[in-house]
Protein backbone atom coordinates (compact mmCIF):
# COMPACT_ATOMS: atom_id res chain seq x y z
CA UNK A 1 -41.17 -43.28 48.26
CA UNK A 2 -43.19 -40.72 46.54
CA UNK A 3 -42.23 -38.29 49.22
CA UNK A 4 -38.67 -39.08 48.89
CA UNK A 5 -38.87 -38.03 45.70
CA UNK A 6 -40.57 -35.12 45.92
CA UNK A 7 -38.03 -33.89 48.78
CA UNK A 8 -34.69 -34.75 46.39
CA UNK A 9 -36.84 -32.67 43.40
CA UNK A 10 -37.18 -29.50 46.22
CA UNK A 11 -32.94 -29.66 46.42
CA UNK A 12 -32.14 -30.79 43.22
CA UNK A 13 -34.54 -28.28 41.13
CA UNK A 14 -33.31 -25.15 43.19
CA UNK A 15 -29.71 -26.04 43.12
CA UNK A 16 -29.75 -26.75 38.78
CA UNK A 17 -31.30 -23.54 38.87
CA UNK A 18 -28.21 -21.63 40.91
CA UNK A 19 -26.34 -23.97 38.89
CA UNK A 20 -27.55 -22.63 35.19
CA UNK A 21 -27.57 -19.11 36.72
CA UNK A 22 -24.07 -19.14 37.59
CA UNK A 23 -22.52 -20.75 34.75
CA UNK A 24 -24.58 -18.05 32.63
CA UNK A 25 -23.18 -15.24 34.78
CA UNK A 26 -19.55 -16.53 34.16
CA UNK A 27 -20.31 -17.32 30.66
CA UNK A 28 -21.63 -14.06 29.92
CA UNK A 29 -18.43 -12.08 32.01
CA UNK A 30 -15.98 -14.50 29.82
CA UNK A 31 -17.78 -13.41 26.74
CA UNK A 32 -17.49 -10.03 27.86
CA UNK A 33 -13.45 -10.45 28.46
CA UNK A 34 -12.95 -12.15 25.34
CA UNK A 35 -14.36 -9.56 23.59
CA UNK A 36 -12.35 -7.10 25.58
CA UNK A 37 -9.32 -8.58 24.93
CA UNK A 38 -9.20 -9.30 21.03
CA UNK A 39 -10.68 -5.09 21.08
CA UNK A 40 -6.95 -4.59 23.12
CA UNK A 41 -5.11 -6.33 20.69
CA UNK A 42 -6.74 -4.38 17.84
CA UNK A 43 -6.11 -1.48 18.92
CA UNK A 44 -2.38 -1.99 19.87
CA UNK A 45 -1.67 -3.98 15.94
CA UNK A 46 -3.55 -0.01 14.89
CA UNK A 47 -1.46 1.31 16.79
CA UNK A 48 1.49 -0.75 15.21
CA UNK A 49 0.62 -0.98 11.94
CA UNK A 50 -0.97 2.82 11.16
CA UNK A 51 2.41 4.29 11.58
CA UNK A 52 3.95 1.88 9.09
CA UNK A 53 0.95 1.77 6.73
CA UNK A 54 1.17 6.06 6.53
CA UNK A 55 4.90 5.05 5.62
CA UNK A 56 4.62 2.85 2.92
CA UNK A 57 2.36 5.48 1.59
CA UNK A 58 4.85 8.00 1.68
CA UNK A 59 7.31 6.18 0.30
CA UNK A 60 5.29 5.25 -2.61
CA UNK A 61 4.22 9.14 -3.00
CA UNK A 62 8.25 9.57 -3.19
CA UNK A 63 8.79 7.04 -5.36
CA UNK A 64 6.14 8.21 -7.79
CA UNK A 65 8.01 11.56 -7.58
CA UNK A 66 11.63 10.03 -8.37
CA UNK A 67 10.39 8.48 -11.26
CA UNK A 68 8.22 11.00 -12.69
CA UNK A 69 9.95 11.94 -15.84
CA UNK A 70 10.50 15.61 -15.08
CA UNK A 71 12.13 14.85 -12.02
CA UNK A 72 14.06 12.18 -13.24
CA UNK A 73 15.50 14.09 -16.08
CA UNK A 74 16.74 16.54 -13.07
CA UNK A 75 18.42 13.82 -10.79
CA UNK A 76 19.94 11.91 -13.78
CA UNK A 77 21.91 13.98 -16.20
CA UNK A 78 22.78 12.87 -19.54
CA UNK A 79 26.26 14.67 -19.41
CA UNK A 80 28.57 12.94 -21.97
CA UNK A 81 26.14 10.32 -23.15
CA UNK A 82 24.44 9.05 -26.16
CA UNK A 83 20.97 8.30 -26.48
CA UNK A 84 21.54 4.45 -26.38
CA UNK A 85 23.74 5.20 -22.75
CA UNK A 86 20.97 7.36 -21.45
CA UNK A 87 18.05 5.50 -21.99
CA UNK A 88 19.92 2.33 -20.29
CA UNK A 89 20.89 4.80 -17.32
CA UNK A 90 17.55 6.17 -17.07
CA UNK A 91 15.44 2.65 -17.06
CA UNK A 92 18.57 1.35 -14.22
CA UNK A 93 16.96 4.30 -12.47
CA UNK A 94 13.72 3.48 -12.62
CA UNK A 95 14.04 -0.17 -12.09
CA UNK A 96 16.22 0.64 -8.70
CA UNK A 97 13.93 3.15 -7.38
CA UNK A 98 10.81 0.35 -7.87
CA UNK A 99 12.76 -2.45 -6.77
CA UNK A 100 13.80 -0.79 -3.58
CA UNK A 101 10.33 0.05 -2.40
CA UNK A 102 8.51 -3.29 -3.51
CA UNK A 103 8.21 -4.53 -0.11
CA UNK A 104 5.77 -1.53 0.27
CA UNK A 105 2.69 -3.33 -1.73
CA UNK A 106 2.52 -5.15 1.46
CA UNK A 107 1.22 -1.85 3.06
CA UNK A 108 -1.45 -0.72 0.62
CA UNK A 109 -4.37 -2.08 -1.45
CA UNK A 110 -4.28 -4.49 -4.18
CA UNK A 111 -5.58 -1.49 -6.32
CA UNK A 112 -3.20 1.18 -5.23
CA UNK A 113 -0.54 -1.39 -6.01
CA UNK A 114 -1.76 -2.06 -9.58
CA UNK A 115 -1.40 2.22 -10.48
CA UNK A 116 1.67 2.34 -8.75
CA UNK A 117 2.92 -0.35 -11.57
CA UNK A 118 0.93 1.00 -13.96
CA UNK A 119 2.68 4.27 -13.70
CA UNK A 120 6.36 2.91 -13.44
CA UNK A 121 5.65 1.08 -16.61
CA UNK A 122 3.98 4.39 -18.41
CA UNK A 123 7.04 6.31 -17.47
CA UNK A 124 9.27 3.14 -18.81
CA UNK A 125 6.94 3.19 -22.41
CA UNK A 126 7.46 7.00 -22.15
CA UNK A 127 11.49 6.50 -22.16
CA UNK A 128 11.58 3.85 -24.79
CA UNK A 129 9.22 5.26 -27.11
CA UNK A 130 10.95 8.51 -27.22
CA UNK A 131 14.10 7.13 -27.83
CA UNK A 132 12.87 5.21 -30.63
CA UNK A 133 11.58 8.68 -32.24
CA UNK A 134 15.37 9.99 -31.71
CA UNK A 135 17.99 9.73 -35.16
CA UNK A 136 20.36 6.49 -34.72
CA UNK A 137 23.40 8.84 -33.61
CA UNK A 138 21.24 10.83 -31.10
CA UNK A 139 22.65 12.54 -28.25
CA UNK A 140 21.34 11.84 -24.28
CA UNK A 141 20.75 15.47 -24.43
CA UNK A 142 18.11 14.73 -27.50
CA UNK A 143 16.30 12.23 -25.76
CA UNK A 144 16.09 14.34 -22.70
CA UNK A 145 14.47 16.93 -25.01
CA UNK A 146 12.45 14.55 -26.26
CA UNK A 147 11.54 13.07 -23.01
CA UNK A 148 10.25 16.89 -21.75
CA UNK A 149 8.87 17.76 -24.88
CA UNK A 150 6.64 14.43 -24.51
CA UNK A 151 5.46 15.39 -20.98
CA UNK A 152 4.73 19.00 -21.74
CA UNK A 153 2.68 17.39 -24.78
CA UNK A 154 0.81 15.51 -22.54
CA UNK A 155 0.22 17.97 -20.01
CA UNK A 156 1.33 15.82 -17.06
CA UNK A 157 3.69 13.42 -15.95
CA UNK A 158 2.64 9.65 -16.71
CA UNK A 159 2.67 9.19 -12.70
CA UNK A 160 0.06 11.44 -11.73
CA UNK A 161 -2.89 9.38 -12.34
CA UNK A 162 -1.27 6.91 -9.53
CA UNK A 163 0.04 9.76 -7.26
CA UNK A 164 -3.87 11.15 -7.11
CA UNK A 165 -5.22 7.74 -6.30
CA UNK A 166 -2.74 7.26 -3.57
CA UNK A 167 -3.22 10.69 -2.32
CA UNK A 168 -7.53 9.78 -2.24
CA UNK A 169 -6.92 5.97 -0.77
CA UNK A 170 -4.86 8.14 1.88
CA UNK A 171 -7.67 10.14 2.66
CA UNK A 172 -9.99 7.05 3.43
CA UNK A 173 -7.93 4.75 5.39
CA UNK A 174 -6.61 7.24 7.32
């Protein structure tokens, strides 16, 4: 009996061992492929989603432009209105040009998002507080004036903090 045993032990030991060796070869090479794989689909979603990141950016960098009070004052003129028009027409404009690239915070970081607000609500205070310095019967020319004179005051426009840090969170990601 004893010898029976011993000869089944002689198979059986030898054969676990094959056994363990091979299903740590083929769990090693499926490690190995998994890996592999989920590097593939990394790299194709950067490939994807770089392009369309880089976008967004750009498109915020142009909407920081649009609504930077010395541009705007060139795009939108205040031809024919009074203040009370022109301050409505400007604000539309800045609304629209925010509202139409929302869908970019999706693209950047939570911070980048914040001074991108930040600055579209500085350039709103900007508007509205200058208008509130105008005379009652003011002109859209006057608040213009008083628009510039504020910026030129202040030695830049309210959107360049926001602009910079997009420019240096550009610089990292990419």
């Amino acid at each position: 009996m004893q010898e029976y045993i011993f000869d089944l032990l002689k198979l059986v030991v030898p054969a676990a061992l094959v056994l363990l060796g091979m299903y740590l070869v083929i769990k090693a090479y499926l490690d190995k492929e998994t890996q592999r794989r989920v590097l593939d689909v990394r790299l194709k979603n950067t490939e994807i989603v770089l392009p369309i990141r880089l976008q967004a950016y750009e498109r915020i960098c142009l909407l920081l432009e649009r609504i930077a009070p010395s541009n705007l004052l060139i795009r939108v003129s205040p031809a024919g209105q009074n203040a009370v028009e022109f301050q409505y027409t400007l604000l539309a404009e800045i609304r629209s040009e925010f509202s139409h690239n929302v869908s970019q915070q999706v693209y950047m970081s939570e911070a980048a998002w914040e001074q991108v607000k930040q600055a579209k609500e500085d350039v709103v205070t900007m508007v509205n507080k200058a208008f509130h310095e105008l005379p009652e019967n003011a002109k859209g020319t006057d608040l213009a004036k008083r628009i510039l004179e504020t910026v030129i005051a202040q030695n830049s426009d309210p959107t360049d903090p926001a602009l910079s840090f997009i420019k240096r969170e550009i610089v990292q990601v990419f």
